[in-house]
N, C-alpha and C. Protein backbone atom coordinates (compact mmCIF):
# COMPACT_ATOMS: atom_id res chain seq x y z
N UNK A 1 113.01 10.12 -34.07
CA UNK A 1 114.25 10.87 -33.94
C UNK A 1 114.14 11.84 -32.78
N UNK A 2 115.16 11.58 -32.19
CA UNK A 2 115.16 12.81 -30.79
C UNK A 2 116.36 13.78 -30.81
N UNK A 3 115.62 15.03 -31.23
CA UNK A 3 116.75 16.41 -31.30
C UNK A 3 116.95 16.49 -30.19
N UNK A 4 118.13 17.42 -30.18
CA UNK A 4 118.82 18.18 -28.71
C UNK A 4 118.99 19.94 -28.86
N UNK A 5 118.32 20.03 -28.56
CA UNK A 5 118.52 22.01 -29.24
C UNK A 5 119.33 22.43 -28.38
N UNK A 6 120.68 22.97 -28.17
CA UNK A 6 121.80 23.84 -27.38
C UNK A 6 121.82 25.17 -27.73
N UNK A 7 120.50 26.26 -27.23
CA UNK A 7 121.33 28.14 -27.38
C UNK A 7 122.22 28.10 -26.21
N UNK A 8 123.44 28.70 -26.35
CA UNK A 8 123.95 28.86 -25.60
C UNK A 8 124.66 30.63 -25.77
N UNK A 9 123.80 31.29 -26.88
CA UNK A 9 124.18 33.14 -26.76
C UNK A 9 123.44 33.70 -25.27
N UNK A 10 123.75 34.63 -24.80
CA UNK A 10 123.64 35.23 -23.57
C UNK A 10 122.35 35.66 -23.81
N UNK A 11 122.07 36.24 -25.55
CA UNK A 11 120.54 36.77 -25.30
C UNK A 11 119.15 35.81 -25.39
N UNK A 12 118.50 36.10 -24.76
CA UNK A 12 116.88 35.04 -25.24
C UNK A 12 116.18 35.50 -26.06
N UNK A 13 116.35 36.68 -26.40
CA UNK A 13 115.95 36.68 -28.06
C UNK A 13 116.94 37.73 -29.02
N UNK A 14 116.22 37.66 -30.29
CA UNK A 14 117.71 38.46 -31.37
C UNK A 14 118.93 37.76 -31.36
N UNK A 15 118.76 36.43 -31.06
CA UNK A 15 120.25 36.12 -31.07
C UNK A 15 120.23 35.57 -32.90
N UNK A 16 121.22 35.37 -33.69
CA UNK A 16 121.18 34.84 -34.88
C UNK A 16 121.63 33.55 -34.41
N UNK A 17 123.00 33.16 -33.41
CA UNK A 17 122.72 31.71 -33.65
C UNK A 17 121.89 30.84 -33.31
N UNK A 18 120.92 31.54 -32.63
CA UNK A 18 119.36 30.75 -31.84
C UNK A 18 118.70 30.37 -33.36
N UNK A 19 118.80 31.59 -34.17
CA UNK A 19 117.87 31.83 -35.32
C UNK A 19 118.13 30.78 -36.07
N UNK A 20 119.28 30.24 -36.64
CA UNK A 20 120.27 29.50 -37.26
C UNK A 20 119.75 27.88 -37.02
N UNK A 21 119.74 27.75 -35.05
CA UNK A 21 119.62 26.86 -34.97
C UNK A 21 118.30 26.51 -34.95
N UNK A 22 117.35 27.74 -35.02
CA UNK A 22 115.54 26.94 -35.40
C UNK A 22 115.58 26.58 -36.56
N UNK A 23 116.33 27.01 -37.71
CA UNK A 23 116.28 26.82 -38.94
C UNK A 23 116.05 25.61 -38.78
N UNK A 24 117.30 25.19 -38.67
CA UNK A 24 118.21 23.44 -38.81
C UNK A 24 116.57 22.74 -38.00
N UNK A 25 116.70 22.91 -36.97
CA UNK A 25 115.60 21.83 -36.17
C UNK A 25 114.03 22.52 -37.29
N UNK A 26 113.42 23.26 -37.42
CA UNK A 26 112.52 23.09 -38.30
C UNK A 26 112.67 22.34 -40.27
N UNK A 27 113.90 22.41 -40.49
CA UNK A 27 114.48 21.60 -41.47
C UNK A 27 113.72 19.95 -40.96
N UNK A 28 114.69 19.76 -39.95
CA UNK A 28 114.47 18.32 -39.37
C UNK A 28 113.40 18.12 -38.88
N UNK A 29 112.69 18.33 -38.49
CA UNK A 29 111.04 18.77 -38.24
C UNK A 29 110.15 18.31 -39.44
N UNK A 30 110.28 19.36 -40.20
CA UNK A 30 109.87 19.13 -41.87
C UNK A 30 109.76 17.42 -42.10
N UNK A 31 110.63 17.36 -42.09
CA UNK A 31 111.54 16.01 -43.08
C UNK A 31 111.01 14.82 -41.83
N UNK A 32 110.88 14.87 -40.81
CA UNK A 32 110.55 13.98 -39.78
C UNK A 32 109.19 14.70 -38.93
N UNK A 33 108.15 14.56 -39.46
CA UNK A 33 107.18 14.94 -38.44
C UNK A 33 107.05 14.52 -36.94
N UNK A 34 107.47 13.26 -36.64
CA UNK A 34 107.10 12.69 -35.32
C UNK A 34 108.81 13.24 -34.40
N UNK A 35 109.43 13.78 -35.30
CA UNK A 35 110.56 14.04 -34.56
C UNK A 35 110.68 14.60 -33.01
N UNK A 36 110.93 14.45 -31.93
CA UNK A 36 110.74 14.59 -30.69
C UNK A 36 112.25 15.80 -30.25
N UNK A 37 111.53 17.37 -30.09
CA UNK A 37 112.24 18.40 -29.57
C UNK A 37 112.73 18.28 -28.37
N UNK A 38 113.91 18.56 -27.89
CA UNK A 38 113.93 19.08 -26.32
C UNK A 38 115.31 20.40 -26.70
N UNK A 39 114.74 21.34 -26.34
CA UNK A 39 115.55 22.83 -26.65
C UNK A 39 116.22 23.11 -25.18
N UNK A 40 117.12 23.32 -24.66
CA UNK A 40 117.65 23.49 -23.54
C UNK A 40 118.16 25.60 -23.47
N UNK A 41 117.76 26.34 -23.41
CA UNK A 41 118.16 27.52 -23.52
C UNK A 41 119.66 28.01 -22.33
N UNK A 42 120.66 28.27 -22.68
CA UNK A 42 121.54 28.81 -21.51
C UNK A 42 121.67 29.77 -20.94
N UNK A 43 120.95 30.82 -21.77
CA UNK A 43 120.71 32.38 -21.19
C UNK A 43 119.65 31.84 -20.15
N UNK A 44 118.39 31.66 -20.27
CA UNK A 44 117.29 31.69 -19.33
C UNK A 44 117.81 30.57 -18.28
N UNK A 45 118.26 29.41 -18.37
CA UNK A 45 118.60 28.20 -17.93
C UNK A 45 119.86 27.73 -17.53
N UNK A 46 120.72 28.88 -17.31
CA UNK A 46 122.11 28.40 -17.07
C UNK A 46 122.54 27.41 -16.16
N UNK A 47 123.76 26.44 -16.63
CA UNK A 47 124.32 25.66 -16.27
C UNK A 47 125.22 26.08 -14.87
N UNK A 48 125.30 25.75 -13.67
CA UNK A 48 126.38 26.60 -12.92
C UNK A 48 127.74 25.93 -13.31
N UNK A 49 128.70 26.70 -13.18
CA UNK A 49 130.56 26.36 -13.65
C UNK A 49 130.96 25.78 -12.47
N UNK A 50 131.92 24.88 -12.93
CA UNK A 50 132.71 24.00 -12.13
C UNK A 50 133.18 25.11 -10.85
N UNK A 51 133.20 24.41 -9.83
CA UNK A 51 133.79 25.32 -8.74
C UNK A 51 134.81 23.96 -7.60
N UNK A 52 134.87 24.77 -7.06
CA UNK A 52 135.66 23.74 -5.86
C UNK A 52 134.53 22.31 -5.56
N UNK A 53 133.39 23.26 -5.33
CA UNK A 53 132.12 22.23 -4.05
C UNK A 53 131.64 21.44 -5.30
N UNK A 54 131.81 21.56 -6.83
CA UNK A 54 131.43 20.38 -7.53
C UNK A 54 132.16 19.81 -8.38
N UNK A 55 133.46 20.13 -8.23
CA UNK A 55 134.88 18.42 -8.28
C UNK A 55 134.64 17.86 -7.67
N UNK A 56 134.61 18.47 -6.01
CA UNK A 56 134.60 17.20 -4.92
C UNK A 56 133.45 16.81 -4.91
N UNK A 57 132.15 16.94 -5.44
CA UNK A 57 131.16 16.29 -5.77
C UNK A 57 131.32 14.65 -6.52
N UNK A 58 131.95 15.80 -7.66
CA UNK A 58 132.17 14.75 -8.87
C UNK A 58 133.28 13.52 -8.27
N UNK A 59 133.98 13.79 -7.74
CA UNK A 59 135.25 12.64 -7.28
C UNK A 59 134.93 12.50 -5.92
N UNK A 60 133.67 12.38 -5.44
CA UNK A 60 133.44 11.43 -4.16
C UNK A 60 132.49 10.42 -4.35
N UNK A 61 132.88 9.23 -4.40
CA UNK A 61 131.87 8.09 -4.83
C UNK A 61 130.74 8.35 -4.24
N UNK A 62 129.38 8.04 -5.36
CA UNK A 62 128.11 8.19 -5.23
C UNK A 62 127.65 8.15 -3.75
N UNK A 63 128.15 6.37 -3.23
CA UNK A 63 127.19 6.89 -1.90
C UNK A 63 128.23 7.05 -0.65
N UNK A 64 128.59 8.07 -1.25
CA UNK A 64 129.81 8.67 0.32
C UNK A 64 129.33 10.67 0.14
N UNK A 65 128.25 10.47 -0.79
CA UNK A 65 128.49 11.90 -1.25
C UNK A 65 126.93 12.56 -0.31
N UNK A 66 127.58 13.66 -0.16
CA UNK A 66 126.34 14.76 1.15
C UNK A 66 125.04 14.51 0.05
N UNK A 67 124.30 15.08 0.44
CA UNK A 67 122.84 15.71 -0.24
C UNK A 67 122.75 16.83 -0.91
N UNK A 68 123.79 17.92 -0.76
CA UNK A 68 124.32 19.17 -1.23
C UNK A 68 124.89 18.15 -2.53
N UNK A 69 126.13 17.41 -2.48
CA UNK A 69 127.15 16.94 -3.54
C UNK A 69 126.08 15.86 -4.39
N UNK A 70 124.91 15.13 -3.80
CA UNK A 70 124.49 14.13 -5.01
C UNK A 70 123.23 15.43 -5.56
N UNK A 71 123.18 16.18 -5.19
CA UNK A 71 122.26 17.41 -5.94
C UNK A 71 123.20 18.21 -6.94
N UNK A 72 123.91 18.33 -6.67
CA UNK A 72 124.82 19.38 -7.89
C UNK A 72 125.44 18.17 -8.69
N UNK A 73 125.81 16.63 -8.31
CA UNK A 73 126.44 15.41 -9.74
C UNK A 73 124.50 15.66 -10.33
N UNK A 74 123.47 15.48 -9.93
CA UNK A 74 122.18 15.53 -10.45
C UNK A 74 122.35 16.28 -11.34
N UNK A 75 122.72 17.57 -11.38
CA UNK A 75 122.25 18.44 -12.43
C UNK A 75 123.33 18.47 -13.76
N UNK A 76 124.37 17.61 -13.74
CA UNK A 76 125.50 17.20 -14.61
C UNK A 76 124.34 15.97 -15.31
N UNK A 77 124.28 15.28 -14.40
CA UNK A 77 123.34 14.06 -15.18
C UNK A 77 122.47 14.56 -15.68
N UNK A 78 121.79 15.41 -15.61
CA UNK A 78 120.36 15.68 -16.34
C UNK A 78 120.71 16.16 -17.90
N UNK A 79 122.00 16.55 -17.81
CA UNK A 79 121.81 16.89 -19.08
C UNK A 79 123.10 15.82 -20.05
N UNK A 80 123.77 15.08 -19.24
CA UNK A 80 124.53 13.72 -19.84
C UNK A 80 123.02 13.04 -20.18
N UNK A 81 122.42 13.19 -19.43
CA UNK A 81 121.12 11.77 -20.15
C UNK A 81 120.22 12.53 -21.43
N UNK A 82 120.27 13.80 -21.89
CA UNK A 82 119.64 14.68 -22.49
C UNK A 82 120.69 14.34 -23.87
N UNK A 83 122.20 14.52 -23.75
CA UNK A 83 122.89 13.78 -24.97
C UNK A 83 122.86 12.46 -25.47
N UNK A 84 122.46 11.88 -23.88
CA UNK A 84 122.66 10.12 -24.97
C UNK A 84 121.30 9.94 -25.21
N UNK A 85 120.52 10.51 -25.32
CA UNK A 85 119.02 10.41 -25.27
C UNK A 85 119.34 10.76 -27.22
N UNK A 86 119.71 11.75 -27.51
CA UNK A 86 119.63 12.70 -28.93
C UNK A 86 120.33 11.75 -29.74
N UNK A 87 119.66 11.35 -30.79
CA UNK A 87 119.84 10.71 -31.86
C UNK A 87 120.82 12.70 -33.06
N UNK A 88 120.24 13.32 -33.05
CA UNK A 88 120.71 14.40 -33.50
C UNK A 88 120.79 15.84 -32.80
N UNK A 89 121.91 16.76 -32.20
CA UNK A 89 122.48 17.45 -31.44
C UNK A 89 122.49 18.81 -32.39
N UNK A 90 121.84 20.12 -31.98
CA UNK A 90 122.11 21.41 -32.22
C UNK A 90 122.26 22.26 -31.66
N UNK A 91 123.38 22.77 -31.67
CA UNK A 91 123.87 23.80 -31.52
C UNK A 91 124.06 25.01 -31.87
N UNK A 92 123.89 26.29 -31.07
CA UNK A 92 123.73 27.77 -31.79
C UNK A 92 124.93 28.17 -30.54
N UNK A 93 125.95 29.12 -31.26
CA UNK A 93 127.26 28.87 -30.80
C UNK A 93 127.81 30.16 -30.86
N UNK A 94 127.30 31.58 -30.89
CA UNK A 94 127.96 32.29 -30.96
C UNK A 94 129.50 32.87 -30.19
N UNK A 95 130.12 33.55 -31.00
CA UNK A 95 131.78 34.65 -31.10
C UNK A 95 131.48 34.99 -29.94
N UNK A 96 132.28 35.24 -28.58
CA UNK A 96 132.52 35.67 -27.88
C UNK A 96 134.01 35.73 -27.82
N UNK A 97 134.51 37.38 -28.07
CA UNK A 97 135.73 37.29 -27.53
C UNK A 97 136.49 35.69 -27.98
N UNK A 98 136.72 35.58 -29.52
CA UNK A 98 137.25 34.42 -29.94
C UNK A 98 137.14 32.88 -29.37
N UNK A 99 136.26 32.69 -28.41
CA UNK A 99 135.79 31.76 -28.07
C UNK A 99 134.28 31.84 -28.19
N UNK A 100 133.84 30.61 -28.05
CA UNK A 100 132.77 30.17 -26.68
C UNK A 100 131.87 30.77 -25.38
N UNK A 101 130.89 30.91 -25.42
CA UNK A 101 130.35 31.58 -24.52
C UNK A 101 129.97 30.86 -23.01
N UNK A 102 130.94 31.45 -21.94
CA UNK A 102 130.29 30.61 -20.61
C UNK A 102 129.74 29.81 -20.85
N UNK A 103 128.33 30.52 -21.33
CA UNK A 103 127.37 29.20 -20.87
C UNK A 103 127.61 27.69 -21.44
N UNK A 104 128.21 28.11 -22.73
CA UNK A 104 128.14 26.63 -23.40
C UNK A 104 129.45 25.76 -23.00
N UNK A 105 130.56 26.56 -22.59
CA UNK A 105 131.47 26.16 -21.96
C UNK A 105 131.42 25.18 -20.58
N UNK A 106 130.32 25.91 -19.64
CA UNK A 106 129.57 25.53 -18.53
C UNK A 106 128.91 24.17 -19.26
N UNK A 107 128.13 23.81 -20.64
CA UNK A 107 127.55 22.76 -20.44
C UNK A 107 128.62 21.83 -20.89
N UNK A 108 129.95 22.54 -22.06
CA UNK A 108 130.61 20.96 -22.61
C UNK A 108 131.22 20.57 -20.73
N UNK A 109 131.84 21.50 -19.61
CA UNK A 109 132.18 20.39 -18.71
C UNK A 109 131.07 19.60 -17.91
N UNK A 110 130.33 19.72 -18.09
CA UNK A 110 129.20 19.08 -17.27
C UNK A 110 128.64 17.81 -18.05
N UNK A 111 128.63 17.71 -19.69
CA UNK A 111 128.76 16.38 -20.24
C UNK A 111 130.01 15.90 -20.33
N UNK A 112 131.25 16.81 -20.35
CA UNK A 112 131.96 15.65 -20.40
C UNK A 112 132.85 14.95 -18.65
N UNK A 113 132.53 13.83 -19.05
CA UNK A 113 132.77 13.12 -17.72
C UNK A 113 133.51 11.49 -18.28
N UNK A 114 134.49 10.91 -17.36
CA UNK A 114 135.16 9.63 -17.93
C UNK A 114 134.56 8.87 -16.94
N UNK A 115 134.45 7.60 -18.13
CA UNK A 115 133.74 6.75 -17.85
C UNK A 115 132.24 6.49 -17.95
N UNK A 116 131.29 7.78 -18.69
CA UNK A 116 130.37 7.70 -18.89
C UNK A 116 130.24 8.64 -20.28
N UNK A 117 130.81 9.62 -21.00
CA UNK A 117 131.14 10.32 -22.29
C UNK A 117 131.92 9.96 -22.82
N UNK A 118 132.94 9.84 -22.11
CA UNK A 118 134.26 9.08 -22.65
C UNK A 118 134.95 8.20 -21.38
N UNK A 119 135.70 7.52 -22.42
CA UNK A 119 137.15 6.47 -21.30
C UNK A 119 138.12 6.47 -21.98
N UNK A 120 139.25 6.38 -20.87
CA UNK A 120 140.39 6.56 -20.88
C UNK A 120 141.14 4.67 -21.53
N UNK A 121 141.57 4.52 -22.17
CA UNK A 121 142.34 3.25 -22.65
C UNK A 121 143.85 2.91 -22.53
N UNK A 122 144.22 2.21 -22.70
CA UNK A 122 145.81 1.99 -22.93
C UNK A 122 146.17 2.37 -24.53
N UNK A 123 145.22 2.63 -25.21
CA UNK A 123 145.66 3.15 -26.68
C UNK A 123 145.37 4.71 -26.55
N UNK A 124 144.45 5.15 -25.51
CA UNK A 124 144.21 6.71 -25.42
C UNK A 124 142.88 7.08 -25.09
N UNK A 125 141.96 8.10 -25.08
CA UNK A 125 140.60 8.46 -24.36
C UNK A 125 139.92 7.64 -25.95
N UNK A 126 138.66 7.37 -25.21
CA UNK A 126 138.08 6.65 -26.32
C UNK A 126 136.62 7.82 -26.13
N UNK A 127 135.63 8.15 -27.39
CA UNK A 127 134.21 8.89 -26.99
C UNK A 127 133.34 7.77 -26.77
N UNK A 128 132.05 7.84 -25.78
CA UNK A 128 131.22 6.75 -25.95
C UNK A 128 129.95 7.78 -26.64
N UNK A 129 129.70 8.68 -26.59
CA UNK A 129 128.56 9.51 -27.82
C UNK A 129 128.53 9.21 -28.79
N UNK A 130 128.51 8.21 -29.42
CA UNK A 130 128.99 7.87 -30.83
C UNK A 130 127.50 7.57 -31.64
N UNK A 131 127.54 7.90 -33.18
CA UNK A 131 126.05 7.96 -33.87
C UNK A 131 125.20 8.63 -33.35
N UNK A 132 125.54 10.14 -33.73
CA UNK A 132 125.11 11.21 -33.67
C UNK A 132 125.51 12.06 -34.54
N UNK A 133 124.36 12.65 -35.37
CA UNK A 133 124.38 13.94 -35.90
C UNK A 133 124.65 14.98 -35.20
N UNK A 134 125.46 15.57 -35.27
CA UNK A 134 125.99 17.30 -34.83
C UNK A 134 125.57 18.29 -35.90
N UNK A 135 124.96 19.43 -35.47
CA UNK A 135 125.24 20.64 -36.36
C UNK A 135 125.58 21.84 -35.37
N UNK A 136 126.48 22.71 -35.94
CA UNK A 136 127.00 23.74 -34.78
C UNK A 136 126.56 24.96 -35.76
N UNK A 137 126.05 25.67 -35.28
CA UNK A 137 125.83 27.21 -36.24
C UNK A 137 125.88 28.47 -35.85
N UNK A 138 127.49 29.13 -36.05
CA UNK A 138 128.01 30.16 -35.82
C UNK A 138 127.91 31.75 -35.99
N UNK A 139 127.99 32.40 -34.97
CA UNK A 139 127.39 34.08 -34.99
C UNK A 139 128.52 34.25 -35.00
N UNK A 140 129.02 35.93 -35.62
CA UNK A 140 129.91 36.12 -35.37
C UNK A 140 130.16 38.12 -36.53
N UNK A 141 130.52 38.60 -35.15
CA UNK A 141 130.66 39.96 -35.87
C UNK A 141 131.37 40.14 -36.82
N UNK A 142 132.76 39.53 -37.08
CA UNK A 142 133.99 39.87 -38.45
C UNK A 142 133.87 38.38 -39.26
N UNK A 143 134.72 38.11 -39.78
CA UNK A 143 134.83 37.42 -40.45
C UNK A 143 135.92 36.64 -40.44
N UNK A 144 136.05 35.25 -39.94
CA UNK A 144 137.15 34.91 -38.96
C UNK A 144 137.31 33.30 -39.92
N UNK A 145 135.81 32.84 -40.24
CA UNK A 145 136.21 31.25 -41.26
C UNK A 145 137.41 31.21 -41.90
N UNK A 146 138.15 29.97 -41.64
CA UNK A 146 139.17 29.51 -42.45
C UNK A 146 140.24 30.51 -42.00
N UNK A 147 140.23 31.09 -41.24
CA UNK A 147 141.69 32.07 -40.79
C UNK A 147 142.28 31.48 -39.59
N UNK A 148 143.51 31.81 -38.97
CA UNK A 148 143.85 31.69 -37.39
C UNK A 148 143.23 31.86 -36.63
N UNK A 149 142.05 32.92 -36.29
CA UNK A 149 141.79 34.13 -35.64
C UNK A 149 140.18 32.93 -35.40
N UNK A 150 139.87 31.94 -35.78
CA UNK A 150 138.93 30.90 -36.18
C UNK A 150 139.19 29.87 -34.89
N UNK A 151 138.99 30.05 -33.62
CA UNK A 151 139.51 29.31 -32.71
C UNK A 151 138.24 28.31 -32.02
N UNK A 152 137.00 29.11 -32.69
CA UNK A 152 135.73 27.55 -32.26
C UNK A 152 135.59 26.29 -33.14
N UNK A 153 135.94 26.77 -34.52
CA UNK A 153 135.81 25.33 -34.93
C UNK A 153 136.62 24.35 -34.94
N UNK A 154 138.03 24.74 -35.03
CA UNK A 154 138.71 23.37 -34.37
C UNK A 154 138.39 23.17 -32.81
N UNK A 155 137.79 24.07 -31.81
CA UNK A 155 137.93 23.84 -30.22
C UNK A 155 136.30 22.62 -30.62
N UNK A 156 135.34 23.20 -31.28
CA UNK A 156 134.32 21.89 -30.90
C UNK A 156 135.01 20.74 -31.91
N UNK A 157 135.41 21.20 -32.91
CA UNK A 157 135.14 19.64 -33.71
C UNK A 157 136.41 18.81 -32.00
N UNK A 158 137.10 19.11 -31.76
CA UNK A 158 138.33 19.03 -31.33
C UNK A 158 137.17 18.13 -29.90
N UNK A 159 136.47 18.89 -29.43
CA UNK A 159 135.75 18.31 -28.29
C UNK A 159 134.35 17.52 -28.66
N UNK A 160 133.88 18.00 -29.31
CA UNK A 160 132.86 17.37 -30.06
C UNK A 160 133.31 15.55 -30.11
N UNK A 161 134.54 15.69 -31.24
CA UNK A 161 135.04 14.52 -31.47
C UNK A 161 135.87 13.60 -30.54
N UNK A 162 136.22 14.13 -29.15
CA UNK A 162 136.75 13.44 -27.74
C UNK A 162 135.51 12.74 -27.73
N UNK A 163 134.50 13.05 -27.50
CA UNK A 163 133.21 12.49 -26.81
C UNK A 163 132.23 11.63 -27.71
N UNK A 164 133.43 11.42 -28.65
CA UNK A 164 132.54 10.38 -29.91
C UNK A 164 131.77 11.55 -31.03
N UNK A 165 131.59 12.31 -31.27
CA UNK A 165 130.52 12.67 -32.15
C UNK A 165 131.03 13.26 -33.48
N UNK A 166 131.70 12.67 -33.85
CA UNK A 166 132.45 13.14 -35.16
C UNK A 166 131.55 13.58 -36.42
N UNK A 167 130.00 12.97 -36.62
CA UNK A 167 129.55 13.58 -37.68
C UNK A 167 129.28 15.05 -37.35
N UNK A 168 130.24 15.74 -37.17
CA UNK A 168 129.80 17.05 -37.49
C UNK A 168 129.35 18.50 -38.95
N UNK A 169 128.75 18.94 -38.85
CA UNK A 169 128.45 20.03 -39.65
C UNK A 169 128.24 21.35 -38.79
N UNK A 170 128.83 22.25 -39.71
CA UNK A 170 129.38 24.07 -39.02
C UNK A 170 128.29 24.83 -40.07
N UNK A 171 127.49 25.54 -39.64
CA UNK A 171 126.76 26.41 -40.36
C UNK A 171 127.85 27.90 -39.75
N UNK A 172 127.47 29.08 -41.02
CA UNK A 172 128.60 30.50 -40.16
C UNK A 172 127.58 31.74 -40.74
N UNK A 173 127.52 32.38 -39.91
CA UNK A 173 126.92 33.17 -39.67
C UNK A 173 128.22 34.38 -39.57
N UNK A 174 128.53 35.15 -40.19
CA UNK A 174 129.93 36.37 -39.98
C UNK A 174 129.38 37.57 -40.87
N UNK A 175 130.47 38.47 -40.39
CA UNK A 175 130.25 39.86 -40.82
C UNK A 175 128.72 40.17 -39.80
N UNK A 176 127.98 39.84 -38.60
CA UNK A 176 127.01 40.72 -38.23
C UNK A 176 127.70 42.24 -37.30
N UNK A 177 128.54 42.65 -37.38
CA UNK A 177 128.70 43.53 -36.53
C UNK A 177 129.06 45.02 -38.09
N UNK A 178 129.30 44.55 -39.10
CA UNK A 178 129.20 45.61 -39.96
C UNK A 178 128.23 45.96 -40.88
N UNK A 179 127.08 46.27 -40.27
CA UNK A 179 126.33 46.69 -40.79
C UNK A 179 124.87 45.99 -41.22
N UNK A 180 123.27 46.77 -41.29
CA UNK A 180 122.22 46.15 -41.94
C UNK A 180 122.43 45.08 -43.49
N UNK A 181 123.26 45.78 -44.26
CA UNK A 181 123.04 44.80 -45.32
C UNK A 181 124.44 43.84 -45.17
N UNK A 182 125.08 43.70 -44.30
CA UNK A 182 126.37 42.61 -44.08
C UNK A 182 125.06 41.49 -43.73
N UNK A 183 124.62 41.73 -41.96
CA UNK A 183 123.94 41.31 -41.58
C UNK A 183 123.01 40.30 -42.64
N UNK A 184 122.17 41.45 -43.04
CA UNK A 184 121.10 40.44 -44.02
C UNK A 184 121.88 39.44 -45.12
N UNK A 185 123.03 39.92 -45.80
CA UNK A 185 123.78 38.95 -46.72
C UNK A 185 124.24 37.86 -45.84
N UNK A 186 124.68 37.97 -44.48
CA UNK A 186 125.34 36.84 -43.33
C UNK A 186 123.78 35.74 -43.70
N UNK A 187 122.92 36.52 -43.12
CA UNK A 187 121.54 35.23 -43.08
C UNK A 187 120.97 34.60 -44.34
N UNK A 188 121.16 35.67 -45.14
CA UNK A 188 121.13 34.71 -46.68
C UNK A 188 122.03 33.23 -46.65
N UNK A 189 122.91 33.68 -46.50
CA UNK A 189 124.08 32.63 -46.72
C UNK A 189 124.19 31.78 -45.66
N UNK A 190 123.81 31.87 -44.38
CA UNK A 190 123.24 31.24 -43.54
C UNK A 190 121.97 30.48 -44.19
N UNK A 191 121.37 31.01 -44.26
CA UNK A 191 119.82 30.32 -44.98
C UNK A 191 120.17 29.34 -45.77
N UNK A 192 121.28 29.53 -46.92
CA UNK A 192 121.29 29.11 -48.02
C UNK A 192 122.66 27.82 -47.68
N UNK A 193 123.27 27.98 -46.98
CA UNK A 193 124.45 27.02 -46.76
C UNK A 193 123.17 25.49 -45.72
N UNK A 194 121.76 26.16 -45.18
CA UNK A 194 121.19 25.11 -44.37
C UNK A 194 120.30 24.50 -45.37
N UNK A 195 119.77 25.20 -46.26
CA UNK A 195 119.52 24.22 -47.16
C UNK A 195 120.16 23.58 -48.21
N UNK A 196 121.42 23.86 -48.15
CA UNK A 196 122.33 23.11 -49.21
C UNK A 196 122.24 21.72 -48.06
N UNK A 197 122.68 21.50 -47.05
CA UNK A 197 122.98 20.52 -46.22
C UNK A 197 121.64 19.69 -45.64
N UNK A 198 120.60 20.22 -45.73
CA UNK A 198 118.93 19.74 -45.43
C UNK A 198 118.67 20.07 -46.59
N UNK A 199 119.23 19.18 -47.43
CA UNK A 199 117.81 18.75 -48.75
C UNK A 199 116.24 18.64 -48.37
């Protein structure tokens, strides 16, 4: 089995959804000894964001493209071959300002690409990521599950599932911004919602 570890919180350490997501991969660890890690960090390791100089990268056929443009499509591929490589995908996903944090934002456009994540059909975009475990596991200062105000979990399942990967699972992590014992009750229930789901 080949994990995919995604932090994508700003900090490299103290983050809870980093914490969240060692859980899950030492769960799977456990249960699969020969299981094969690759952890990608976005704080230490950031992805650079789409800009002008890497569309026209991306939309100039391979060999018409500078040495500048097949170096920046390179670093999109390195981590498209890092998803189809992962038999099972984790993610640590913290609340920013009701989204998504840059960085992880920075990596969903850099996997997703048509014609190699997904294609476009005469019935509609089709995912080619398909048979894959997802787990996404959420930080988050208030308490936002199951409300409006809840705008990451429909945005991944929503993208997640463009790109084929529909088995998903949401671990939540909420209430860390009020207080030591919110906090510690958040990671209980964190703890306890990852081993309900990793028997």
């Amino acid at each position: 089995m080949n994990i995919l570890q995604i932090n994508s919180s700003a900090r490299s350490s103290g983050s809870e959804s980093t914490r969240t997501a060692d859980a899950i991969v030492a769960k799977l660890r456990a249960a699969d000894p020969s299981a094969v890690v690759t952890r990608r960090d976005l704080a230490t390791e950031p992805h650079p964001a789409i800009d002008e100089a890497a569309l026209g990268a991306l939309f100039t056929p391979a060999d018409q493209r500078t040495a500048e443009q097949a170096a920046r499509v390179a670093l999109d591929d390195a981590l498209i071959a890092q998803v189809q490589a992962a038999d099972v995908i984790v993610i640590g996903a913290p609340m920013y300002n009701f989204g998504v944090t840059v960085q992880l934002k920075s990596w969903f456009d850099a996997i997703a690409r048509a014609g190699v994540t997904f294609s476009y059909t005469a019935t509609g975009p089709v995912g080619l990521l398909t048979n894959k475990k997802v787990y996404v596991t959420f930080a988050r200062g208030g308490f936002y599950k199951g409300t409006p105000n809840d705008l990451q979990t429909q945005h991944l399942r929503n993208f997640l599932g463009f790109l084929g990967m529909t088995d998903v699972t949401f671990v939540y992590s909420e209430g860390l911004g009020m207080g030591p014992e919110a906090v510690a009750k958040a990671q209980a229930q964190a703890d306890a919602d990852i081993n309900a789901v990793l028997v």
